[in-house]
Protein backbone atom coordinates (compact mmCIF):
# COMPACT_ATOMS: atom_id res chain seq x y z
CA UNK A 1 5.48 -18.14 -11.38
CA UNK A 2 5.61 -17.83 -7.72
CA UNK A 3 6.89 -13.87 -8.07
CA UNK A 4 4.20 -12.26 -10.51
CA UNK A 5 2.15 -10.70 -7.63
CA UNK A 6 6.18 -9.59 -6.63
CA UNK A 7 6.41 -7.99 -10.47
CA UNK A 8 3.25 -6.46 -10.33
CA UNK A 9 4.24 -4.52 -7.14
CA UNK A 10 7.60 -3.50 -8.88
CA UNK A 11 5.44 -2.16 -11.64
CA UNK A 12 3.44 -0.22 -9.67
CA UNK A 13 6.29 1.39 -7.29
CA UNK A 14 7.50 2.85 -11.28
CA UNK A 15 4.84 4.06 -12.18
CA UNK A 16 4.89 5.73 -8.76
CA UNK A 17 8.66 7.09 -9.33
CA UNK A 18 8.65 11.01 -9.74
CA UNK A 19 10.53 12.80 -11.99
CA UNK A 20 12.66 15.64 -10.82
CA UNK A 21 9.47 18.27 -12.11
CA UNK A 22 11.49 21.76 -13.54
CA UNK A 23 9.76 23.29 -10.87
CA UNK A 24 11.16 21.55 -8.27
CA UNK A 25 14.54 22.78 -9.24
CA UNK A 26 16.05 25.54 -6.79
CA UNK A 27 15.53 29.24 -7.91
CA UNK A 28 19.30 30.20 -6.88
CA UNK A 29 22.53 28.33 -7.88
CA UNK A 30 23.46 25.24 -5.47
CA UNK A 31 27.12 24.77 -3.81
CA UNK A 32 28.76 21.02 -4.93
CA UNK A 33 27.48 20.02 -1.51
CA UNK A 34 23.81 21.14 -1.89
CA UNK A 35 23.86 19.95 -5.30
CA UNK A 36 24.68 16.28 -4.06
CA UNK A 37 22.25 16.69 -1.56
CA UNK A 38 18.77 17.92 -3.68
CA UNK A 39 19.98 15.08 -6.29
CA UNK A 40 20.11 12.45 -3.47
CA UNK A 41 16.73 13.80 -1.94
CA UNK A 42 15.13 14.42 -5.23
CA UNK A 43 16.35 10.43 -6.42
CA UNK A 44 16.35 8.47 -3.62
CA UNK A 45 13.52 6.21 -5.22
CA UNK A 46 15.75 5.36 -7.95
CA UNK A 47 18.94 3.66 -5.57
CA UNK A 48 19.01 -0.14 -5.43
CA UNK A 49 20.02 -0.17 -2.03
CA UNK A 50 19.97 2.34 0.57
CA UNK A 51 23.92 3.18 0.74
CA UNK A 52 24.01 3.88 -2.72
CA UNK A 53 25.05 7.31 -3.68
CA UNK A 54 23.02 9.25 -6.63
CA UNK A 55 25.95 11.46 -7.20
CA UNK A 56 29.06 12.16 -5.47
CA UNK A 57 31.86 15.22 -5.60
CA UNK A 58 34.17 12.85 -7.39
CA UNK A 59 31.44 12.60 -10.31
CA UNK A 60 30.79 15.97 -10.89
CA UNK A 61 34.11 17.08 -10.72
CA UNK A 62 34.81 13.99 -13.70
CA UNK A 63 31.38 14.69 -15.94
CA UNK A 64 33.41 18.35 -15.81
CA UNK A 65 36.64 17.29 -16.76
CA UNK A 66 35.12 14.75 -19.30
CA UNK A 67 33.09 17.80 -20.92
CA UNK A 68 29.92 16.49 -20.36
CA UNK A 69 29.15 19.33 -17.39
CA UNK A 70 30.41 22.63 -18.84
CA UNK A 71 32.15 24.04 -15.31
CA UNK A 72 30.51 26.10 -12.46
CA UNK A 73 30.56 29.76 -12.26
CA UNK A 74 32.26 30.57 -9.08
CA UNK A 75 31.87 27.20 -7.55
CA UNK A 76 27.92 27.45 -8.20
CA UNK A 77 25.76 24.91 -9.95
CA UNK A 78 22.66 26.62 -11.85
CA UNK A 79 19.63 25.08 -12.73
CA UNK A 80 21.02 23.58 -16.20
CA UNK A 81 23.49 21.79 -14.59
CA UNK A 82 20.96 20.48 -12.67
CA UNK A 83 19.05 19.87 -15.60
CA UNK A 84 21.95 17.58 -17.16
CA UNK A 85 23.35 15.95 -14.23
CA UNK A 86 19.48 14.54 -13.98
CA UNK A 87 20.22 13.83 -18.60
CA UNK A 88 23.86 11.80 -16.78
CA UNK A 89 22.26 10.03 -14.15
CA UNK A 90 19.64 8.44 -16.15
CA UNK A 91 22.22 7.72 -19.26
CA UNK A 92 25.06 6.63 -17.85
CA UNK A 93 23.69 2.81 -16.68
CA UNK A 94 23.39 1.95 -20.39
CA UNK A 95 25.88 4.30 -22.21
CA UNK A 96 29.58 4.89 -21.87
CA UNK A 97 31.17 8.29 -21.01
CA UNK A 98 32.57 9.21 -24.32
CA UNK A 99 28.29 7.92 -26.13
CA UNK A 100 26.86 10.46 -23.46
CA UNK A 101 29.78 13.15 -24.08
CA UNK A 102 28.86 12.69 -28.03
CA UNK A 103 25.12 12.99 -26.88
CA UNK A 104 25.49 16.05 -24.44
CA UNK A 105 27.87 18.15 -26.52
CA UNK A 106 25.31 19.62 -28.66
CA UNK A 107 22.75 19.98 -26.08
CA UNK A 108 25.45 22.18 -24.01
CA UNK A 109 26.74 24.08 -26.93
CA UNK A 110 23.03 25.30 -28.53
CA UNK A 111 21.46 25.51 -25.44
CA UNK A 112 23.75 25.67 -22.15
CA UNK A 113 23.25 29.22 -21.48
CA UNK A 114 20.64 30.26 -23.88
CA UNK A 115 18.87 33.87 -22.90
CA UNK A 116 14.98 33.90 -22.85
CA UNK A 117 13.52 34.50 -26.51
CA UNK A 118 16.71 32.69 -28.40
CA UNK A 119 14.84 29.17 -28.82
CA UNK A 120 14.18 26.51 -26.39
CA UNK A 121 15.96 26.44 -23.34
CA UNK A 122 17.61 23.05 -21.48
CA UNK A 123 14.11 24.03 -18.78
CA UNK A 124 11.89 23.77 -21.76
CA UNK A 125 13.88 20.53 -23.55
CA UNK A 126 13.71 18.67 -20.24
CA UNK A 127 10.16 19.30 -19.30
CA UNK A 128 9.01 18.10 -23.10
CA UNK A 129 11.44 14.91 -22.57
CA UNK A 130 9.66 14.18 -18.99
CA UNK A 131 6.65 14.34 -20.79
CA UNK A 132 7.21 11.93 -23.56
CA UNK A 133 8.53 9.55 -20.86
CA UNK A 134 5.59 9.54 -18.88
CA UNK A 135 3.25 8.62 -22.31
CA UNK A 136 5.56 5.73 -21.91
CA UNK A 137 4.64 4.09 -19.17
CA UNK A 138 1.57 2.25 -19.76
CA UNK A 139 2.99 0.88 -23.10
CA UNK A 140 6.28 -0.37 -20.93
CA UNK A 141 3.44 -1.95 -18.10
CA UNK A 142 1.39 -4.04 -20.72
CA UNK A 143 5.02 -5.23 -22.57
CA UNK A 144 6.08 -6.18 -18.85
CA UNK A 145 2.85 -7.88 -18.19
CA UNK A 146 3.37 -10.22 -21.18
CA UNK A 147 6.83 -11.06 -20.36
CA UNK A 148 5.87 -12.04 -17.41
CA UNK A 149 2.76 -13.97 -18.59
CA UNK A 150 5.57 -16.25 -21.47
CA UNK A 151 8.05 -16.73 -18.40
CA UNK A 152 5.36 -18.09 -16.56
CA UNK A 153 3.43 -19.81 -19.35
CA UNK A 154 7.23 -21.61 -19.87
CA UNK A 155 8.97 -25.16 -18.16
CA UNK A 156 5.71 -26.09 -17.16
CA UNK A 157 6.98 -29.66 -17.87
CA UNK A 158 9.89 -29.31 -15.23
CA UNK A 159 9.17 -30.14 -11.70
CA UNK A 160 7.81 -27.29 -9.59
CA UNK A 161 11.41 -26.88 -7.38
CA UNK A 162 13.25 -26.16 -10.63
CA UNK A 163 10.19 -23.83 -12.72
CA UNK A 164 10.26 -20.85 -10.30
CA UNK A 165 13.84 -19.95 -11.13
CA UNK A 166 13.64 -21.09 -14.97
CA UNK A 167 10.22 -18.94 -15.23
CA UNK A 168 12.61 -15.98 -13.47
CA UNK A 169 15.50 -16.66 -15.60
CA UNK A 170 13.35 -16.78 -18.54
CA UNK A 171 11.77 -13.36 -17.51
CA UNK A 172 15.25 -12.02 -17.04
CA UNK A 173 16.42 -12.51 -20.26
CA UNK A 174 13.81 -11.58 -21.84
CA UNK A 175 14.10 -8.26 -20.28
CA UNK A 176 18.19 -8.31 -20.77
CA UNK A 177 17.64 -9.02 -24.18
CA UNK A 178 14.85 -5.90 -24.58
CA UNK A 179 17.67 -3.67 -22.88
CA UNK A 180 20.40 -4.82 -25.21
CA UNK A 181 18.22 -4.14 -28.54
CA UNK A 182 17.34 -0.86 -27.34
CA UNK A 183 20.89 -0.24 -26.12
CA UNK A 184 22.04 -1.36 -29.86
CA UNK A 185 19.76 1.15 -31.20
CA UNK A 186 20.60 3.60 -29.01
CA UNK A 187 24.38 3.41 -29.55
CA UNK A 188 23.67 3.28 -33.34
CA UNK A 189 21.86 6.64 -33.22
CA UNK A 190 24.94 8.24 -31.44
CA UNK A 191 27.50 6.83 -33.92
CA UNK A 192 25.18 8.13 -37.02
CA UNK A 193 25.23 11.12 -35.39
CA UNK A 194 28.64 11.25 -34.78
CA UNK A 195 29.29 10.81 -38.58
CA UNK A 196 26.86 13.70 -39.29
């Protein structure tokens, strides 16, 4: 497969990808506008192409409405809604509004809020959820690195015009069909949850 050194790259540039760190987050509350702003500075790595937006007015003013954002105070965004705008932006590619409402709820009642001393804050949940997503990494590489060696390990009996973009396809849905397992499992959690 012509594009494996191309892969490997792409693997590297994730593992490269920083998190938004707790302590990066502003000591003082943010305006919409500088809200927008830190998330497109903070994210930038993350947009498929360069016009892409990270977050707009339009969304925050909808996560609001749709209860997934519990309202500013005085038009002023603190640190936890920071905190779940970051929980929105990485959810909402694979889960619908109303699965990430279901899934934020909780996290906004209990701990939206919380003073120091009355159990884990959204600071502390966050920073624990970073770091159980960074232990993922080099599991996700190796899993990469073997879907990449079947796709190019397959057609190897089809002339070499038509295996590059088999091999690709190959890798491709390999990779959609990973996202839609998880995605199953993922949506199966909320609904049993849900139920609870």
């Amino acid at each position: 497969m012509a594009h494996s050194e191309e892969f490997t790259k792409l693997l590297e540039k994730f593992a490269k990808l920083a998190y938004i760190k707790p302590s990066m987050l502003p000591n003082i509350d943010l305006y919409m506008d500088q809200v927008t702003t830190f998330m497109d500075e903070k994210l930038a790595e993350f947009k498929r192409h360069p016009e892409d937006k990270i977050l707009t007015k339009t969304m925050i003013n909808n996560y609001t409405k749709n209860n997934l954002l519990p309202p500013s105070d005085k038009k002023k965004y603190s640190q936890e809604h920071l905190l779940l705008l970051i929980f929105i932006y990485y959810l909402k590619s694979i889960l619908s509004i109303n699965d990430i409402q279901a899934l934020l709820e909780p996290l906004n009642q209990q701990y939206f809020g919380k003073e120091a001393g009355e159990g884990p804050s959204l600071k502390d949940i966050y920073r624990d959820i970073v770091h159980l997503e960074t232990q993922m990494f080099r599991p996700f590489y190796k899993d990469i690195l073997r879907k990449i060696q079947l796709a190019e390990g397959s057609f190897l009996d089809i002339p070499e015009e038509s295996r590059e973009y088999l091999q690709t396809f190959a890798l491709i849905c390999m990779l959609g069909f990973d996202v839609y397992l998880k995605k199953q499992m993922i949506e199966t959690l909320i609904d049993d949850r849900k139920e609870d």
